[in-house]
Each structure stands twice: as structure tokens, then as C-alpha cells.
C-alpha atoms as a PDB file:
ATOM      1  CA  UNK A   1      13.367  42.417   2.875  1.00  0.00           C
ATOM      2  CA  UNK A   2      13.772  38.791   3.216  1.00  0.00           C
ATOM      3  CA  UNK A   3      12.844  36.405   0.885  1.00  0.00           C
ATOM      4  CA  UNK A   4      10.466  33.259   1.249  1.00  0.00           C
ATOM      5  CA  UNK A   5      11.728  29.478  -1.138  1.00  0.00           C
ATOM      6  CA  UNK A   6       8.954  27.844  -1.789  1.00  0.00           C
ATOM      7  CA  UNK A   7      10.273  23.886  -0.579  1.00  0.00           C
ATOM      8  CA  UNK A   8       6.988  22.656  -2.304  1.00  0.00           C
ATOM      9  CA  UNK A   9       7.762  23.449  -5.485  1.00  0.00           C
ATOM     10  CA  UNK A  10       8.911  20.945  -7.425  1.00  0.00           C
ATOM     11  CA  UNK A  11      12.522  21.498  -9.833  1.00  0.00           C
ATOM     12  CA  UNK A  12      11.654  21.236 -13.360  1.00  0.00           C
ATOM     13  CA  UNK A  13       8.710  20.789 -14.978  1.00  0.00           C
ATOM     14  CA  UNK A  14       4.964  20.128 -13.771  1.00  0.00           C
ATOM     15  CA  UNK A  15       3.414  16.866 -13.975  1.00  0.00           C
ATOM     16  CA  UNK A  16      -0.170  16.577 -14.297  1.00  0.00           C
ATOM     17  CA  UNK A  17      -1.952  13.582 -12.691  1.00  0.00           C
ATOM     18  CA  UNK A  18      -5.362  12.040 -13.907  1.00  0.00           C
ATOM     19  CA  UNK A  19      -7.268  10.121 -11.064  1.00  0.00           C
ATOM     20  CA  UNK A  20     -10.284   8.977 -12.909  1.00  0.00           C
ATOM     21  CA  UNK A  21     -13.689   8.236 -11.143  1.00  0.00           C
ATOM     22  CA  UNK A  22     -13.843   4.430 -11.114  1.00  0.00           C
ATOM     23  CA  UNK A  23      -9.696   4.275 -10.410  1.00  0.00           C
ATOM     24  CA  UNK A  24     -10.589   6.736  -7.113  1.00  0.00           C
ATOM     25  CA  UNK A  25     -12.807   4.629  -5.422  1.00  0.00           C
ATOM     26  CA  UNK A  26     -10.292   2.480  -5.089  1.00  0.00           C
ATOM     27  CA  UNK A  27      -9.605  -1.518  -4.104  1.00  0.00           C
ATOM     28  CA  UNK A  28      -9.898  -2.755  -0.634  1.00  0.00           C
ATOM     29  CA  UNK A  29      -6.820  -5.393  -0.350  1.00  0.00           C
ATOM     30  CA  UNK A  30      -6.201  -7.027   3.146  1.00  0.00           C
ATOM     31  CA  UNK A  31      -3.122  -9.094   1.541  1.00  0.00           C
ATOM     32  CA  UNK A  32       0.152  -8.393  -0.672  1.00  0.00           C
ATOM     33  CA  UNK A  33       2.243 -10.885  -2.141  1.00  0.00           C
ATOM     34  CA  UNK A  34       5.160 -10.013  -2.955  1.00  0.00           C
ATOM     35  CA  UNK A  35       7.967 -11.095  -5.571  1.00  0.00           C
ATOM     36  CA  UNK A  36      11.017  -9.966  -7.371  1.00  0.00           C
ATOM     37  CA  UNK A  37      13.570 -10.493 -10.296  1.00  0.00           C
ATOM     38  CA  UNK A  38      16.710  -8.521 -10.985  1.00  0.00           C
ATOM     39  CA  UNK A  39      14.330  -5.872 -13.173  1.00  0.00           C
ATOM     40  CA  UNK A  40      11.327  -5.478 -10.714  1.00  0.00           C
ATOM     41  CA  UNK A  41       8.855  -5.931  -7.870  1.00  0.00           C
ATOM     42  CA  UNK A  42       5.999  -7.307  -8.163  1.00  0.00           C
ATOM     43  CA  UNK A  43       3.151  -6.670  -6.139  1.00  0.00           C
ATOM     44  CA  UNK A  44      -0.131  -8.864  -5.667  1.00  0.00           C
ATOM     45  CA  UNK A  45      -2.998  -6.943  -3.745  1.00  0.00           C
ATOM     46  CA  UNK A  46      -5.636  -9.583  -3.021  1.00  0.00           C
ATOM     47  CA  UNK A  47      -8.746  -9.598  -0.883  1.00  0.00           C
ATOM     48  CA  UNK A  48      -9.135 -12.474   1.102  1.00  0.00           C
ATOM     49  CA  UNK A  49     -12.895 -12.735   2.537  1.00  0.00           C
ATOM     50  CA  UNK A  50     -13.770 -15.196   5.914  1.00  0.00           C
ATOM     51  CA  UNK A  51     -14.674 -18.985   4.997  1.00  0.00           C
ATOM     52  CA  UNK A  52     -13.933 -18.757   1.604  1.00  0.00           C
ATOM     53  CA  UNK A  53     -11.007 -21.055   0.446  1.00  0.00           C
ATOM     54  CA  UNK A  54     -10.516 -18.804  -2.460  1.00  0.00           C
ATOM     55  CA  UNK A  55      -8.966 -15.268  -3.228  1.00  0.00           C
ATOM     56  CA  UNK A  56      -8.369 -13.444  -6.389  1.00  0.00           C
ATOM     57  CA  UNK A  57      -5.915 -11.165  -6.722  1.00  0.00           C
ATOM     58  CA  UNK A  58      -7.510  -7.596  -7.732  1.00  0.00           C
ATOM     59  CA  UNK A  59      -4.423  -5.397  -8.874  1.00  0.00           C
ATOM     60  CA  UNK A  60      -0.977  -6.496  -9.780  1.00  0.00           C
ATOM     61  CA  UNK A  61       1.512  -3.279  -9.732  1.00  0.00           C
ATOM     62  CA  UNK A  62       4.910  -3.973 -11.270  1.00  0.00           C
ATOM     63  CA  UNK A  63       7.685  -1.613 -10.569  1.00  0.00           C
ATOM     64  CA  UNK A  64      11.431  -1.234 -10.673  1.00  0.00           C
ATOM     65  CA  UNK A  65      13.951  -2.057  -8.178  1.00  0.00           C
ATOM     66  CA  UNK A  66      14.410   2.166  -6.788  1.00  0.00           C
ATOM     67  CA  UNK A  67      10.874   3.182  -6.975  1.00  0.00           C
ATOM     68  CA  UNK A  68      10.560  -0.022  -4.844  1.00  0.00           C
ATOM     69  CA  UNK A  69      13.134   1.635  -2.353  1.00  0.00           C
ATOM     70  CA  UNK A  70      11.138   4.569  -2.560  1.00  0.00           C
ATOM     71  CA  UNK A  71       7.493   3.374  -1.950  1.00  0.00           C
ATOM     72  CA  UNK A  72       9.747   1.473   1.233  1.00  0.00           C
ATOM     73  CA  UNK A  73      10.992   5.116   2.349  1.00  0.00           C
ATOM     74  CA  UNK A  74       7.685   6.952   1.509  1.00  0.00           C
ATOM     75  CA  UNK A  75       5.761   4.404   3.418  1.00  0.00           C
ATOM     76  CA  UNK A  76       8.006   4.511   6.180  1.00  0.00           C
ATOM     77  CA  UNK A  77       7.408   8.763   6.639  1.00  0.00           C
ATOM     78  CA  UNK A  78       4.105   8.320   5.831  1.00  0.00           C
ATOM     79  CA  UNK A  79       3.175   5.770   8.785  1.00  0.00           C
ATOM     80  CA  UNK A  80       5.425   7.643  11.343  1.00  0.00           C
ATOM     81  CA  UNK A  81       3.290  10.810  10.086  1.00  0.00           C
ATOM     82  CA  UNK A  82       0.448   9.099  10.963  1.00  0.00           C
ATOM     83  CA  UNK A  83       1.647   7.655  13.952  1.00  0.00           C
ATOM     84  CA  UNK A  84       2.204  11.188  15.359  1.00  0.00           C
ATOM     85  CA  UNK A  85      -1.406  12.090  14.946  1.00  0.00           C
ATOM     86  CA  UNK A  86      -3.273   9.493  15.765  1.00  0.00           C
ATOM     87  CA  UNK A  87      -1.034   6.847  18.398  1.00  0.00           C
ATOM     88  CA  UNK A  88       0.869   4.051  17.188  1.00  0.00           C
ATOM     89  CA  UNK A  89      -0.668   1.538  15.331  1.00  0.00           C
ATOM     90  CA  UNK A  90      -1.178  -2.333  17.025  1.00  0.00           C
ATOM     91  CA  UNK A  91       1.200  -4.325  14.909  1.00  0.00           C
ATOM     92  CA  UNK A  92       0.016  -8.024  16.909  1.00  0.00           C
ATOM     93  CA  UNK A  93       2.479 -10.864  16.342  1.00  0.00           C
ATOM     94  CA  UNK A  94       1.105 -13.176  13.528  1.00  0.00           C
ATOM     95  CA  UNK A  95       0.371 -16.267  14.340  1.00  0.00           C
ATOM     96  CA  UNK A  96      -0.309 -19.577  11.917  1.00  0.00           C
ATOM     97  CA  UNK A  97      -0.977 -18.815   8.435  1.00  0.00           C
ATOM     98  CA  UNK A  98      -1.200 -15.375   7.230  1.00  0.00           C
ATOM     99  CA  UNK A  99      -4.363 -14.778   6.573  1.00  0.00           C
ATOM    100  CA  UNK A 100      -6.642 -15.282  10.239  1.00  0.00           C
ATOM    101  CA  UNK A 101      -9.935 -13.734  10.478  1.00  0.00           C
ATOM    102  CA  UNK A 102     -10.614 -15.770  13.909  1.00  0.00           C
ATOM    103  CA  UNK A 103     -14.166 -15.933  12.835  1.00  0.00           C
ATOM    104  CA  UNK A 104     -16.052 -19.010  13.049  1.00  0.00           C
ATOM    105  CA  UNK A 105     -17.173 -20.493   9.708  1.00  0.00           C
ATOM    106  CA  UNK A 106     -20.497 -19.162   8.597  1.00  0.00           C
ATOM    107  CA  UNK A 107     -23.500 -20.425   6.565  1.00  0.00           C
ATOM    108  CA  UNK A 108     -25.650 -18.091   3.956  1.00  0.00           C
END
């Protein structure tokens, strides 16, 4: 009789992640600035809204230089992933400044 490995398992021990309510709803961001040192990344996630001049930045996430190389990799599978099921997403060359809604400004 053959046996089965389990690749899903992870070595060592379990890690239990808490995802509380008002953390899984989750930010909409439609920009990321991005800086770095020699310690870490830093990454702005800000949501930029049509005809207004200003944005606020709603998370700031802060991490090292190889979980940055990481989250580049994991990324990376995850978009070709999704890619496979659902057709290649439009990447359209950017143009001017980069934030373009090519709405008209509107009155309230």
C-alpha cells in the first residue's frame, strides 16, 4: 500500500490567524505609494476619489526587505492563478499623472 504526503501541511508548528469583523471588510485602495530604507518597505494604500484634490492615505503596512520579495513572488503566482481562470487582465499604458479617472468634474 502506497502512501499519500500531505504537501499542505505546513513543517512545524500551527499558526493560528485572527481576522476580526471590522479588519475583514476590508479597505478599498485604488493607489500605493511606495518607499524604502535599508530596514523596510513601506507601503501607502490610499483612495483617491474623482474631483477631489485630496487623498488620505487609509493603511500604511511596513515590512522588511524578504517578506517584501515574498509578497513580489506571491503576487506574481497569485495573478497568473487568476489569469488562468478568468483571461488576462487589461494592463492599459498609463498616461499623464497617475491617478486618471477620465471623468468630467462634477457638482453635488
Amino acid at each position: 500500500m502506497s502512501e499519500k504526503k500531505d504537501e499542505q501541511r505546513p513543517a512545524g508548528p500551527q499558526l493560528n490567524i485572527e481576522l476580526s469583523e471590522d479588519i475583514a471588510e476590508g479597505t478599498y485602495s485604488n493607489l500605493v505609494m511606495l518607499a524604502h530604507s535599508a530596514e523596510e518597505f513601506i507601503m501607502d494604500f490610499i483612495r483617491v476619489m474623482p474631483g477631489v484634490p485630496k487623498a488620505r492615505v487609509k493603511s500604511r503596512v511596513i515590512i522588511s526587505p524578504p517578506h517584501a520579495k515574498r509578497l513580489l513572488r506571491a503576487l506574481a503566482d497569485n495573478i497568473e492563478r487568476f489569469e488562468q481562470a478568468h483571461g488576462e487582465i487589461e494592463d492599459p499604458p498609463q498616461q499623464g499623472p497617475a491617478v486618471h479617472f477620465g471623468l468630467p468634474g462634477g457638482e453635488a
